[in-house]
C-alpha atoms as a PDB file:
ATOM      1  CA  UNK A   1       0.000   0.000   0.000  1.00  0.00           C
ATOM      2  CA  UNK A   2       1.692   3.086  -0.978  1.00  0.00           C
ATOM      3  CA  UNK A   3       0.454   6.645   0.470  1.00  0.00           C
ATOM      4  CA  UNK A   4      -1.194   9.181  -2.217  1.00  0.00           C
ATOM      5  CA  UNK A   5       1.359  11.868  -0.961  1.00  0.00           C
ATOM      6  CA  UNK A   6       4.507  10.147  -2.098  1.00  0.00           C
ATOM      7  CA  UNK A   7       3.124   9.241  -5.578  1.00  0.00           C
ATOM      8  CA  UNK A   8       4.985  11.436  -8.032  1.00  0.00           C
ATOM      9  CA  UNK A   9       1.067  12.699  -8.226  1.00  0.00           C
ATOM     10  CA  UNK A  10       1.359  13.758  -4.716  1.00  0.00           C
ATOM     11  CA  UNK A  11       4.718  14.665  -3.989  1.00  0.00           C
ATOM     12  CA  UNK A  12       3.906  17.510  -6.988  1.00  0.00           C
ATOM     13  CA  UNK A  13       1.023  18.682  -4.699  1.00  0.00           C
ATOM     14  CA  UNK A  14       3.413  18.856  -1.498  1.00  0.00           C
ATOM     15  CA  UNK A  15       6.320  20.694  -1.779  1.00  0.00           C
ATOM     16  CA  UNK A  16       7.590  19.930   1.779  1.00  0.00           C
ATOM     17  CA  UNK A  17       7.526  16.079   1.021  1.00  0.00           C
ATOM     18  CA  UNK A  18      10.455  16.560  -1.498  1.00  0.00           C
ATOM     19  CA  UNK A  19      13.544  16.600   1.005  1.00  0.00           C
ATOM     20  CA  UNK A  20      11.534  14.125   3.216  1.00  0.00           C
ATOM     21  CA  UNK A  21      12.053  11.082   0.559  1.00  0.00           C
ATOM     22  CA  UNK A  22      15.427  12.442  -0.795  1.00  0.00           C
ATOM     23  CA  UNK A  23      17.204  12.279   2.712  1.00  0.00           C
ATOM     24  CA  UNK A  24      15.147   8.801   2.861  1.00  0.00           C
ATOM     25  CA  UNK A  25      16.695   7.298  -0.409  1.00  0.00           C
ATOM     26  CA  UNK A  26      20.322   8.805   0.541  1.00  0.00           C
ATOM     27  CA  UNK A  27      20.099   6.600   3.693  1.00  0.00           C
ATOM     28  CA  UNK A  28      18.739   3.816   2.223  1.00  0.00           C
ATOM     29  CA  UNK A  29      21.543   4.228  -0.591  1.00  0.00           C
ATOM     30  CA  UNK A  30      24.322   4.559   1.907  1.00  0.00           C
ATOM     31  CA  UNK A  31      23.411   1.595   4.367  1.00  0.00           C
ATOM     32  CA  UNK A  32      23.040  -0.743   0.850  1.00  0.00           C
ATOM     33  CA  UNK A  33      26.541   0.881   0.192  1.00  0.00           C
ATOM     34  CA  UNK A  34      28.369   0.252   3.504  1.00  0.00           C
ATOM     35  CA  UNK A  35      26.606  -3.404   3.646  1.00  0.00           C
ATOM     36  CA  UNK A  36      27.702  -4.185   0.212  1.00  0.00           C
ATOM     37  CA  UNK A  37      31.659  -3.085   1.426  1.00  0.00           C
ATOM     38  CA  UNK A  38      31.583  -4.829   4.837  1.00  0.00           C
ATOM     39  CA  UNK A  39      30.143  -8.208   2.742  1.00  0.00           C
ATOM     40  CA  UNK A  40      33.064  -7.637   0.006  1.00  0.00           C
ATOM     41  CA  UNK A  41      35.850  -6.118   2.024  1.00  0.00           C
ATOM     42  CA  UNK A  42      36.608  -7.085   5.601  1.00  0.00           C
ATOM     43  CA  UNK A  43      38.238 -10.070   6.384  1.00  0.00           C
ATOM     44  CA  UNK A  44      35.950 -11.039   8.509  1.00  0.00           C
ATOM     45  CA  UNK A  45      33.521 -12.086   6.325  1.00  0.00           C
ATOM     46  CA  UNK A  46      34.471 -15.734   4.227  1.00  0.00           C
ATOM     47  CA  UNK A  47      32.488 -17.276   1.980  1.00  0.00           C
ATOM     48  CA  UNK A  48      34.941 -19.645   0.249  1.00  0.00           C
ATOM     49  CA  UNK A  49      35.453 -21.879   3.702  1.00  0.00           C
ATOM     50  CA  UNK A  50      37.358 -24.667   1.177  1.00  0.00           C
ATOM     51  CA  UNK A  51      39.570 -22.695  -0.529  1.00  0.00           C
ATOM     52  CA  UNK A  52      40.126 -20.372   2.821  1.00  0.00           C
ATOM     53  CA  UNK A  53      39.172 -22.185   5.828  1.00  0.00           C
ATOM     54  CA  UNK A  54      41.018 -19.649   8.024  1.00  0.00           C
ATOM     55  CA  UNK A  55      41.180 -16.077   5.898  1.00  0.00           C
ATOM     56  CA  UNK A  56      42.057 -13.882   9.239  1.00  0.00           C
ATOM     57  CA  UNK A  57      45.723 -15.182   8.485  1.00  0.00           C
ATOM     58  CA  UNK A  58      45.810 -13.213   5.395  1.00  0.00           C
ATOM     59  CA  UNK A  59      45.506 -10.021   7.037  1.00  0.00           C
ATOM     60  CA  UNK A  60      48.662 -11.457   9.569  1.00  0.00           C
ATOM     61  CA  UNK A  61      51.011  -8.571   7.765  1.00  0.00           C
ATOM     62  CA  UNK A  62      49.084  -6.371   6.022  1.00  0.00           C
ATOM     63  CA  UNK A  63      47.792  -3.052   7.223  1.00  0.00           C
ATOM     64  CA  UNK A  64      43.794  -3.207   7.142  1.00  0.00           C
ATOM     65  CA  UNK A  65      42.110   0.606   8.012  1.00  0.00           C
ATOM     66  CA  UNK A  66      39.212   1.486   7.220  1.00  0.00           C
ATOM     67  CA  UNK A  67      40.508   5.394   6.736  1.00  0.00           C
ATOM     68  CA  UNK A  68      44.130   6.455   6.240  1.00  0.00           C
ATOM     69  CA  UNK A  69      44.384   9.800   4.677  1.00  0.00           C
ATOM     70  CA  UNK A  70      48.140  10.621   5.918  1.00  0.00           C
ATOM     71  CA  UNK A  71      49.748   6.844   4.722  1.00  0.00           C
ATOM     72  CA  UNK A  72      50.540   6.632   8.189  1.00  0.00           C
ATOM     73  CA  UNK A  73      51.964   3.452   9.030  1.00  0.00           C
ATOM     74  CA  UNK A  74      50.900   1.335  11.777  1.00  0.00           C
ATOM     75  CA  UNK A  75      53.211   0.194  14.605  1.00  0.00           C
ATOM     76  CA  UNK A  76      54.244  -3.445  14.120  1.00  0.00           C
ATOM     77  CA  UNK A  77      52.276  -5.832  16.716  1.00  0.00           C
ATOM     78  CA  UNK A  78      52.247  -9.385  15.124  1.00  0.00           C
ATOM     79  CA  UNK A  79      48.994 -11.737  15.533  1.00  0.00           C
ATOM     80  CA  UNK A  80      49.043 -14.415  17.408  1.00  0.00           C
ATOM     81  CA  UNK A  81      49.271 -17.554  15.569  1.00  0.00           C
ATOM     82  CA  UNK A  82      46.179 -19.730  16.087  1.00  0.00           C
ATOM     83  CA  UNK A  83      47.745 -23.557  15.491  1.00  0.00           C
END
């Protein structure tokens, strides 16, 4: 069931709808966008358990941030090794 105001009808007829559903579908578009990234990105997330069965170990060297405008590097603290 869909309201008459936000019809394109309706949303023509009230002005003050307008920013209402455009702030809606940014938010909508940004939590698709940061669930999309956290699926694809973070190495927490493994969907190949043959071919990977442990895929935190890849990240034992590398640098993972999620923001890093200045390059600046992290201080070295190796991960434990799970055996």
């Amino acid at each position: 069931m869909v309201l008459k105001n936000f019809s394109l009808a309706g949303l023509r007829q009230n002005y003050a709808l307008i920013p209402l559903v455009a702030m809606l579908g940014a938010a909508l578009t940004g939590v698709v966008a940061f669930s999309l990234r956290t699926a694809l990105r973070t190495p927490d997330v493994s969907y190949r358990k043959q071919q990977n069965p442990e895929p935190w170990n890849e990240y034992r060297d590398k640098e993972y941030r999620l923001y890093n405008p200045k390059n600046i590097p992290k201080d070295h603290c190796p991960a434990p090794k799970f055996d």
